[in-house]
PDB file of N, CA and C in Angstrom:
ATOM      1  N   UNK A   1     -20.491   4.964   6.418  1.00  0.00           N
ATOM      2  CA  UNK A   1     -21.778   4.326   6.327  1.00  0.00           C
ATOM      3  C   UNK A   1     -21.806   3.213   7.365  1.00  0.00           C
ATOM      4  N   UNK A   2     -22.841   3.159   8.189  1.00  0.00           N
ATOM      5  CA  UNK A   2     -22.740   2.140   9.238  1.00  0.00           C
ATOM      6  C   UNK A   2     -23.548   1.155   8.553  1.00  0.00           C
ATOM      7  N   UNK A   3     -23.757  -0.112   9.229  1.00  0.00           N
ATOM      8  CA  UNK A   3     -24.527  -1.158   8.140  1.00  0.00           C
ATOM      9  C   UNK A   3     -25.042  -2.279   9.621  1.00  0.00           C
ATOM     10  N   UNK A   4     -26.637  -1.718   9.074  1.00  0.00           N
ATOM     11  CA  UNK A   4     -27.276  -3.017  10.638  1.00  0.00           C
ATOM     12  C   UNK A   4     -26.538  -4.219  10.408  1.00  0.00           C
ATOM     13  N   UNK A   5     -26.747  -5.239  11.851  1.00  0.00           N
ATOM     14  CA  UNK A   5     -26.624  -6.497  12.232  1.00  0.00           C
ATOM     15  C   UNK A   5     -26.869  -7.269  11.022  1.00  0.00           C
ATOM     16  N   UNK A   6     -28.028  -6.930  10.673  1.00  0.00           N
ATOM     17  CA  UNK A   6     -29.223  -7.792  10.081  1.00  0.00           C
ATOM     18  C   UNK A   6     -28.332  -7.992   8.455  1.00  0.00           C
ATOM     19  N   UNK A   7     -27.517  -7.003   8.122  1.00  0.00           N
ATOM     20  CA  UNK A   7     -26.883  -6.900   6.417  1.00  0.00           C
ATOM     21  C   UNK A   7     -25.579  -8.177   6.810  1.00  0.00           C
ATOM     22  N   UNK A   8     -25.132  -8.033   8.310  1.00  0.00           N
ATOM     23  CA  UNK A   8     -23.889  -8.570   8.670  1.00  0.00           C
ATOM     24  C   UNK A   8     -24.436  -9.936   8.673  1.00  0.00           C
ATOM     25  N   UNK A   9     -25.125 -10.300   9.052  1.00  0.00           N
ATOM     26  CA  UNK A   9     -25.642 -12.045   9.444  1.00  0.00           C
ATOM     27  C   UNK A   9     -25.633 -12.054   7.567  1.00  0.00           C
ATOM     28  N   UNK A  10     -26.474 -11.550   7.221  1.00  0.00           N
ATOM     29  CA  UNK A  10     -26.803 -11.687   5.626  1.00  0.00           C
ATOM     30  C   UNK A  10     -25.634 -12.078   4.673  1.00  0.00           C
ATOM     31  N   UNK A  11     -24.605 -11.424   5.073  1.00  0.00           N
ATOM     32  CA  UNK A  11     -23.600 -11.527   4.311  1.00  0.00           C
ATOM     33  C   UNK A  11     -22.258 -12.325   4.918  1.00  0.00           C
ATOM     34  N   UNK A  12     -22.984 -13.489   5.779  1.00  0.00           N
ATOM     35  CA  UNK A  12     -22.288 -14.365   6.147  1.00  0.00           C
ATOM     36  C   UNK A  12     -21.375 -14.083   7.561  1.00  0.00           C
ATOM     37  N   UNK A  13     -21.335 -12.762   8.080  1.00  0.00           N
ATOM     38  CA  UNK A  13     -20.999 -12.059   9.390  1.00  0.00           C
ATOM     39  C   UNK A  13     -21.492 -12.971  10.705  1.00  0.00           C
ATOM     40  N   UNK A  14     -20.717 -12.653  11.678  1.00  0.00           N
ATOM     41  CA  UNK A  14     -21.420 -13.574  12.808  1.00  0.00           C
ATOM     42  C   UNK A  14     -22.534 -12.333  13.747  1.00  0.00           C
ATOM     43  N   UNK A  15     -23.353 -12.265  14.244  1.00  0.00           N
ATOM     44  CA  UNK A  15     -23.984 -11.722  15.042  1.00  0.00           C
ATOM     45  C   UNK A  15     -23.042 -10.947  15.627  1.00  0.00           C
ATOM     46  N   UNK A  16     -23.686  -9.376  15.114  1.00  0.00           N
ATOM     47  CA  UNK A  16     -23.291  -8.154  16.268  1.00  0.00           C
ATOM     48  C   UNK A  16     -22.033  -7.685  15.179  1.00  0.00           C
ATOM     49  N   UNK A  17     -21.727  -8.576  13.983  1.00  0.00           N
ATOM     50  CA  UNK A  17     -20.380  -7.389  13.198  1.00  0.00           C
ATOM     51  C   UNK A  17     -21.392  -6.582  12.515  1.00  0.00           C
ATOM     52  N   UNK A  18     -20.679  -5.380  12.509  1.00  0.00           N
ATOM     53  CA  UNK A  18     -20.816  -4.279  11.950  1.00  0.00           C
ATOM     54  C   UNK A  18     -20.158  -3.691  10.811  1.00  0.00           C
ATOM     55  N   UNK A  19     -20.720  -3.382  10.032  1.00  0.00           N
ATOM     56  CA  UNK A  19     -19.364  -3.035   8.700  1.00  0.00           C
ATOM     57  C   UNK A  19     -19.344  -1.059   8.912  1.00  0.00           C
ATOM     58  N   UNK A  20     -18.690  -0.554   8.944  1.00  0.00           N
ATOM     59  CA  UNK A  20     -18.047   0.705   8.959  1.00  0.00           C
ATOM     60  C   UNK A  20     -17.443   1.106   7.546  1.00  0.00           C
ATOM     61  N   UNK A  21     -17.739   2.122   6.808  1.00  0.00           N
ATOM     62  CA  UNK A  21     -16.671   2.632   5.948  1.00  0.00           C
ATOM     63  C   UNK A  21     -16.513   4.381   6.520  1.00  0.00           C
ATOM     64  N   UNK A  22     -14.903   4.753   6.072  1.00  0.00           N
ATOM     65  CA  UNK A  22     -14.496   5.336   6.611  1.00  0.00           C
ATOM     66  C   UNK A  22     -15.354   6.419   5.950  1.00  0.00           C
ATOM     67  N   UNK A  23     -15.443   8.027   6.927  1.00  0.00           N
ATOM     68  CA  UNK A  23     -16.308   9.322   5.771  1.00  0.00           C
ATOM     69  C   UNK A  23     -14.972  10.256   4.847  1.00  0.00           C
ATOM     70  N   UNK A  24     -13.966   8.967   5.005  1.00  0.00           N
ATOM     71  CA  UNK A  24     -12.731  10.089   3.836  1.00  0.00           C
ATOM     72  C   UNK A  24     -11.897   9.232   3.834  1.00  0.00           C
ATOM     73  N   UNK A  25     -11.653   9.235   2.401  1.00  0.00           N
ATOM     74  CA  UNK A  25     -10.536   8.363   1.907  1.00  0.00           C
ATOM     75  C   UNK A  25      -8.919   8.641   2.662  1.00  0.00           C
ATOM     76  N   UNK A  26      -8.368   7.171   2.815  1.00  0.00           N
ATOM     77  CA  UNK A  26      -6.970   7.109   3.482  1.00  0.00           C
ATOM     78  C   UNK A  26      -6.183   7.984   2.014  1.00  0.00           C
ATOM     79  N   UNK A  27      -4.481   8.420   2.716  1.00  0.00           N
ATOM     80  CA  UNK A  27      -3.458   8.629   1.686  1.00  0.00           C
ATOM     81  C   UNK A  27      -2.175   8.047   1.745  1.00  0.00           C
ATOM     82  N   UNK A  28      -1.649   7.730   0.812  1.00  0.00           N
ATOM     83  CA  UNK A  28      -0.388   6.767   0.685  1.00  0.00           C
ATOM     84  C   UNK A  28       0.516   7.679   0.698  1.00  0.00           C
ATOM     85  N   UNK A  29       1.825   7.407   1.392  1.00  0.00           N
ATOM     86  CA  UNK A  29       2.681   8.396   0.905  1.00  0.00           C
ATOM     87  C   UNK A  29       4.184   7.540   0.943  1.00  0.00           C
ATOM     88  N   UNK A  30       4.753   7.591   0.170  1.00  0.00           N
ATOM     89  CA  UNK A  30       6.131   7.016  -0.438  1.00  0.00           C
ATOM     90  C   UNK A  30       7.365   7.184   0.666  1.00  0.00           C
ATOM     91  N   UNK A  31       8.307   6.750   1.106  1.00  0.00           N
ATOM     92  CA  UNK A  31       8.850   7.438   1.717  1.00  0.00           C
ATOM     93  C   UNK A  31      10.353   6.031   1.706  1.00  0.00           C
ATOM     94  N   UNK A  32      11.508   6.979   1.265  1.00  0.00           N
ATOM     95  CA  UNK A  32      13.000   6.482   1.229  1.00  0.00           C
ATOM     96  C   UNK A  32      13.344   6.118   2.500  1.00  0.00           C
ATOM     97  N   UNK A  33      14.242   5.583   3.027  1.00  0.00           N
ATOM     98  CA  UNK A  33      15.103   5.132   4.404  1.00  0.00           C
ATOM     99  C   UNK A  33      16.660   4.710   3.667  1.00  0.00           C
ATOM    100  N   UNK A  34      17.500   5.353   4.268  1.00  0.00           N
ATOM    101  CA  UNK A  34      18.796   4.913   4.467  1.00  0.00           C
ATOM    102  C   UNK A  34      18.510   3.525   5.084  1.00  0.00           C
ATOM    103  N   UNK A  35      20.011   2.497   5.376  1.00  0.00           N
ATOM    104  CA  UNK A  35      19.689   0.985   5.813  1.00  0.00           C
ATOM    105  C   UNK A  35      19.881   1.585   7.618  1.00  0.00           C
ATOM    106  N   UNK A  36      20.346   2.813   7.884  1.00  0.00           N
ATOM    107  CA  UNK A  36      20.529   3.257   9.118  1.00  0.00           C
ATOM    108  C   UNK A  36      18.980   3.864   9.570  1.00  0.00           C
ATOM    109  N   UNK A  37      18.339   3.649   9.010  1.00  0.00           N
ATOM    110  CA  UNK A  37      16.709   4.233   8.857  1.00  0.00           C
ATOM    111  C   UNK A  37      16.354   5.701   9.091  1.00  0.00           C
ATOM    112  N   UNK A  38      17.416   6.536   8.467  1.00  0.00           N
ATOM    113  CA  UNK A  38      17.050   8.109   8.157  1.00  0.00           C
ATOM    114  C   UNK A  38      17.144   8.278   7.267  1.00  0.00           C
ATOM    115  N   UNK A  39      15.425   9.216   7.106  1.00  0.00           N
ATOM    116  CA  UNK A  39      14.176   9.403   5.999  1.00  0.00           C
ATOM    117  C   UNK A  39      15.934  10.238   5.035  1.00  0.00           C
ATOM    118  N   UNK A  40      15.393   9.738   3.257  1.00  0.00           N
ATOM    119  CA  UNK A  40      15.848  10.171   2.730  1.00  0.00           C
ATOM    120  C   UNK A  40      14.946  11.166   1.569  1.00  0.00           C
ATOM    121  N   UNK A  41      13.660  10.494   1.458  1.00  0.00           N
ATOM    122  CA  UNK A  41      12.995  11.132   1.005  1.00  0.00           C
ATOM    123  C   UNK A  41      11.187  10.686   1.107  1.00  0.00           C
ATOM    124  N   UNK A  42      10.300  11.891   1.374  1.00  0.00           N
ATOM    125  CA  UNK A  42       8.937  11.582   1.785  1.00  0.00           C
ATOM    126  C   UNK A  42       8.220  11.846   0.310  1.00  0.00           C
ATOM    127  N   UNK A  43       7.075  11.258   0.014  1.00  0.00           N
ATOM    128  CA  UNK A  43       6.607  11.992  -1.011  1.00  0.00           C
ATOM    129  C   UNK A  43       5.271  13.183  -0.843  1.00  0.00           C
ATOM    130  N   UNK A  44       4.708  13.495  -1.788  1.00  0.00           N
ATOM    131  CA  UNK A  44       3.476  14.002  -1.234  1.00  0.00           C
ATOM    132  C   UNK A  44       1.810  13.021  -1.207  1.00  0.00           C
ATOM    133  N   UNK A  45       1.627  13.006  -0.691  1.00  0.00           N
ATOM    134  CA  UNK A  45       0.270  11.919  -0.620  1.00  0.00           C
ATOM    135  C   UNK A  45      -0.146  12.108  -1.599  1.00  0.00           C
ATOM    136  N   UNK A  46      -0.716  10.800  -2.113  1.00  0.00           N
ATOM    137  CA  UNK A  46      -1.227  10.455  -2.920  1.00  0.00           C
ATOM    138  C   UNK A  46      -2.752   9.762  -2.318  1.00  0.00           C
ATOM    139  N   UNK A  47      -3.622   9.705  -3.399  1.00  0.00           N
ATOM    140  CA  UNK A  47      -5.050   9.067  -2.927  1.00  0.00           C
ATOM    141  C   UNK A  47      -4.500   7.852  -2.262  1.00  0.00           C
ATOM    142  N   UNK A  48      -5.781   7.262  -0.959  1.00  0.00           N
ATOM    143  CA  UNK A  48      -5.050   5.985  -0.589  1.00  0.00           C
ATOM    144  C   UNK A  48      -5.650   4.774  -1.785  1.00  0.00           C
ATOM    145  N   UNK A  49      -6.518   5.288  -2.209  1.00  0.00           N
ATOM    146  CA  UNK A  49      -6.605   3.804  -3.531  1.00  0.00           C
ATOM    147  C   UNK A  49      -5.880   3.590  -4.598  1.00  0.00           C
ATOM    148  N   UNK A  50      -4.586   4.316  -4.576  1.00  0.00           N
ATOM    149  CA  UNK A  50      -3.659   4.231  -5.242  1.00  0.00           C
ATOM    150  C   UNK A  50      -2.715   3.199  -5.230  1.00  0.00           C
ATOM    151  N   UNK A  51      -2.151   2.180  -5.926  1.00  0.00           N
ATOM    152  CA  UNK A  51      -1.537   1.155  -6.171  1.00  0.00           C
ATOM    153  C   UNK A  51      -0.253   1.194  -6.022  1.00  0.00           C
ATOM    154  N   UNK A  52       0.176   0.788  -4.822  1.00  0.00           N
ATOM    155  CA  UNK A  52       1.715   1.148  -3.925  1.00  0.00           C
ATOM    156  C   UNK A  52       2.582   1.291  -5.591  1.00  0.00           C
ATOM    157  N   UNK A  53       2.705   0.532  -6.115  1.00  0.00           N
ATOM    158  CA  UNK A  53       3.680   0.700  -7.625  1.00  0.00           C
ATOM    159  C   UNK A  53       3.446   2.264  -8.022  1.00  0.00           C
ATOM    160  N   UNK A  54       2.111   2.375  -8.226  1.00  0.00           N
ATOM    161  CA  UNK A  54       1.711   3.186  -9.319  1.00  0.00           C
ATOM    162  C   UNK A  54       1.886   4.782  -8.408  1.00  0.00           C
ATOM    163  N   UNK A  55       2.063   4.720  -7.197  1.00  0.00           N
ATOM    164  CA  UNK A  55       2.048   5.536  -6.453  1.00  0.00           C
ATOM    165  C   UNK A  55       3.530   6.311  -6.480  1.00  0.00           C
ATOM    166  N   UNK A  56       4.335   5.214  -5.992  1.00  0.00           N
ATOM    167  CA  UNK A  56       5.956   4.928  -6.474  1.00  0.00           C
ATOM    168  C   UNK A  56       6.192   5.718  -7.367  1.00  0.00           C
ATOM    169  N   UNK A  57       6.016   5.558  -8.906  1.00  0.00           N
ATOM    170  CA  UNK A  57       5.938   5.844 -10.339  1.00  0.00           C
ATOM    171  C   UNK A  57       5.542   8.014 -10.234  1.00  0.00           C
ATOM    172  N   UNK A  58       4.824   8.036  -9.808  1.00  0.00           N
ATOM    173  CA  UNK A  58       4.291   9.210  -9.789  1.00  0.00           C
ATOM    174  C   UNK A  58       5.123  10.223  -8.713  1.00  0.00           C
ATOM    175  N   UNK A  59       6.033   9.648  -7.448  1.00  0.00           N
ATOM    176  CA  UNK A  59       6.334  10.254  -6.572  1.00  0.00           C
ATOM    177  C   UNK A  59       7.680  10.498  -7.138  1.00  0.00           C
ATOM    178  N   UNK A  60       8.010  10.326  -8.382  1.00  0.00           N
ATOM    179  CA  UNK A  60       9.400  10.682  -9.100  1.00  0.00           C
ATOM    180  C   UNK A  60      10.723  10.300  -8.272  1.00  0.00           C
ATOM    181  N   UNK A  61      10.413   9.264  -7.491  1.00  0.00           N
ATOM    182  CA  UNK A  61      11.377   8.780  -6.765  1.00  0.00           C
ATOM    183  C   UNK A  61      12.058   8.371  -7.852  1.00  0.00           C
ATOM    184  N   UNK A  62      11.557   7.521  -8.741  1.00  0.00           N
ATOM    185  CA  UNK A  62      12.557   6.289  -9.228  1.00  0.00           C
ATOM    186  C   UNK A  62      13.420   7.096 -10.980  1.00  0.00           C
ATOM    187  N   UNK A  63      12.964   8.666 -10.593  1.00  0.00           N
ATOM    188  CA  UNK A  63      13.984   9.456 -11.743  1.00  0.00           C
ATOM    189  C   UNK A  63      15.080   9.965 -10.710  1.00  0.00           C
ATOM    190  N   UNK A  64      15.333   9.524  -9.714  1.00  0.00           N
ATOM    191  CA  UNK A  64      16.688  10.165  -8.691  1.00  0.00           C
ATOM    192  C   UNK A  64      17.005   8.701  -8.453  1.00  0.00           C
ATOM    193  N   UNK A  65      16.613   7.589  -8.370  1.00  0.00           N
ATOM    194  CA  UNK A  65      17.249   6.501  -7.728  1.00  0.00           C
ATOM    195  C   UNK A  65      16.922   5.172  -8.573  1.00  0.00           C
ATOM    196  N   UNK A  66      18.016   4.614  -8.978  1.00  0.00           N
ATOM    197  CA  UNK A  66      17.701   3.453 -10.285  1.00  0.00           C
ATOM    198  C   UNK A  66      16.785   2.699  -9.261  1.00  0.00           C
ATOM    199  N   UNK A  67      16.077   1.878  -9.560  1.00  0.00           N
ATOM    200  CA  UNK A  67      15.275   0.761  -8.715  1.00  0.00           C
ATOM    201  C   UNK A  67      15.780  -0.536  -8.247  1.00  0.00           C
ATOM    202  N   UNK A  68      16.846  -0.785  -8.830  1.00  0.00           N
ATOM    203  CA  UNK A  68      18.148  -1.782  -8.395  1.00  0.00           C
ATOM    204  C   UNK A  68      18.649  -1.761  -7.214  1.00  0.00           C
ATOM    205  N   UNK A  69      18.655  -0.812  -6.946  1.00  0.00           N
ATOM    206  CA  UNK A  69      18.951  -0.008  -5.454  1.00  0.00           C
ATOM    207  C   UNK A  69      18.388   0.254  -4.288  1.00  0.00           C
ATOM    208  N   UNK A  70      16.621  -0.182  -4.967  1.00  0.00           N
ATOM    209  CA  UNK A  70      15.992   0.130  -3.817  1.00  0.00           C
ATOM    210  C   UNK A  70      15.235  -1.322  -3.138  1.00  0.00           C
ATOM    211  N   UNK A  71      14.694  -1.572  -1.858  1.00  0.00           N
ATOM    212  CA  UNK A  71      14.569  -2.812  -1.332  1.00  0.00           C
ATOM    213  C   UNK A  71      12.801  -2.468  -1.084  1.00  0.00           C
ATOM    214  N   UNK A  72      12.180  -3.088  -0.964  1.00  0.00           N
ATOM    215  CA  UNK A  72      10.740  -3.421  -1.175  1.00  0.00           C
ATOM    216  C   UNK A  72       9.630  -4.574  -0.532  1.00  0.00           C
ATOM    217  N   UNK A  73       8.644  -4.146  -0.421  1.00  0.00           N
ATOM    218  CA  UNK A  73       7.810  -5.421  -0.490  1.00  0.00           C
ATOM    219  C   UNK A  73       6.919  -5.976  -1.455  1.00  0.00           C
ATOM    220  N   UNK A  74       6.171  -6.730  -1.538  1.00  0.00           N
ATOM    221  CA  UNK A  74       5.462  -7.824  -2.624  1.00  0.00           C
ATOM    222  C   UNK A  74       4.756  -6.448  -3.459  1.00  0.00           C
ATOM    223  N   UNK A  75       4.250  -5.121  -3.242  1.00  0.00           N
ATOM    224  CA  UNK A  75       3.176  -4.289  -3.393  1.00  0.00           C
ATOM    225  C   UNK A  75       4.088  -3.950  -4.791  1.00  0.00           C
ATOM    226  N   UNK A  76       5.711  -4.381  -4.831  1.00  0.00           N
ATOM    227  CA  UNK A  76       6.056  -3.304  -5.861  1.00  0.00           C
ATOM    228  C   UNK A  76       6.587  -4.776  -6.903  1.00  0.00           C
ATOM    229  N   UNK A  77       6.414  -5.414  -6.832  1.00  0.00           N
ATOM    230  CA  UNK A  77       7.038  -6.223  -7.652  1.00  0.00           C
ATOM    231  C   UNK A  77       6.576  -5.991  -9.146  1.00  0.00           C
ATOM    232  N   UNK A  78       7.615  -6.174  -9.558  1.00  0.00           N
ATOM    233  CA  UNK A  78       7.702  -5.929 -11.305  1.00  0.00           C
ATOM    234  C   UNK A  78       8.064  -4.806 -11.407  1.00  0.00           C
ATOM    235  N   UNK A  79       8.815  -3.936 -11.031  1.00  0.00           N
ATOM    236  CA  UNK A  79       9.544  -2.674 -10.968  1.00  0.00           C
ATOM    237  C   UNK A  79      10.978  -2.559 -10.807  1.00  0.00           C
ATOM    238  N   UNK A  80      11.691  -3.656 -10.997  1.00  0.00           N
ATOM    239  CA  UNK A  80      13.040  -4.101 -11.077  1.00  0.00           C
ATOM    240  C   UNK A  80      13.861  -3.713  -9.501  1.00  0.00           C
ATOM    241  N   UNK A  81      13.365  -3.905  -8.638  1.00  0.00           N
ATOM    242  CA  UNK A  81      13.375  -3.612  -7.432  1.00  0.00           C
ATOM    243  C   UNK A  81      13.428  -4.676  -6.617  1.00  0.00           C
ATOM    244  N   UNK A  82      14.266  -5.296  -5.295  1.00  0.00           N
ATOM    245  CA  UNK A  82      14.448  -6.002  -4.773  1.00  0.00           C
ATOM    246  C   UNK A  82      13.627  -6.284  -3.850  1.00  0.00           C
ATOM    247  N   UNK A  83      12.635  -7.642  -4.160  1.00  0.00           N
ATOM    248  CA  UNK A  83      10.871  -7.707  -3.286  1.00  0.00           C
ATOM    249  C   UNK A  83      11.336  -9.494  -3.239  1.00  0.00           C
ATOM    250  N   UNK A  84      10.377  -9.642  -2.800  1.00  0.00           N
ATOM    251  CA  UNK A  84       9.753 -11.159  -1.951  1.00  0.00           C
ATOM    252  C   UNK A  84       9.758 -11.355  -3.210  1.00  0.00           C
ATOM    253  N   UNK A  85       9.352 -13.199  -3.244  1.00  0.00           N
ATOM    254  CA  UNK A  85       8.750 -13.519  -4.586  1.00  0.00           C
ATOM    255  C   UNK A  85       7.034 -13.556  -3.965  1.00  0.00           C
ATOM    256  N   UNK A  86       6.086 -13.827  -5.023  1.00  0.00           N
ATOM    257  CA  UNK A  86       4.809 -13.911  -4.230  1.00  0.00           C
ATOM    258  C   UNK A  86       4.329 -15.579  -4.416  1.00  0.00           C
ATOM    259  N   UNK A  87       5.131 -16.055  -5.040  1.00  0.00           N
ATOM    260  CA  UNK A  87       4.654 -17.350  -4.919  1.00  0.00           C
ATOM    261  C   UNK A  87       5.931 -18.382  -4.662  1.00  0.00           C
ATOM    262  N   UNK A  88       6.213 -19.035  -4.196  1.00  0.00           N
ATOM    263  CA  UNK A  88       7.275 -19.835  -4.348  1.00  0.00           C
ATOM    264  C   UNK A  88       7.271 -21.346  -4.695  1.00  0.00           C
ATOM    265  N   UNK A  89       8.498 -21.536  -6.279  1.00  0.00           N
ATOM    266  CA  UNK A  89       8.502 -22.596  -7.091  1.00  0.00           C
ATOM    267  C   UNK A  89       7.613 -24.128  -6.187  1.00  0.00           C
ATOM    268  N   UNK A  90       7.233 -24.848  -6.927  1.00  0.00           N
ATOM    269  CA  UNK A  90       6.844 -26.051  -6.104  1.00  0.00           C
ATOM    270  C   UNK A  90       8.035 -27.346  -5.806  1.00  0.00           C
TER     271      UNK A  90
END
């Protein structure tokens, strides 16, 4: 869907942005690395509005590999998995 100038100024845009949505949804797809970075395992795509965790969960990775084991970013936290913190103590 393209979207005039005129919606972009409206919605606080500077002159001349344009908003674009894509005509097909993105797909997520899971994918293992050794620390030598060869693929250990890919999954099959999943919708891309799927919730990196929840995506995880479904790609039956984590019934072959405890989650202790595996290293991460902020997307998976709370999955007993080694991630960032997202806030840090004051």
């Amino acid at each position: 869907m393209l979207r005039s100038a005129n919606h972009a100024r409206r919605a606080g845009r500077p002159r001349g942005a344009v908003l674009r949505q894509a005509p097909h949804p993105g797909l997520a797809v899971q994918l293992v690395t050794d620390l030598d970075g060869r693929r250990r395992y890919v999954s099959t795509p999943a919708d891309g509005k799927t919730h990196d965790a929840e995506a995880l969960r479904a790609s039956g990775i984590l019934d072959h590999l405890p989650p202790d084991d595996l290293l991460d970013d902020k997307g998976y936290v709370g999955l007993d998995m080694l991630t960032p913190t997202k806030n840090r103590p004051p």
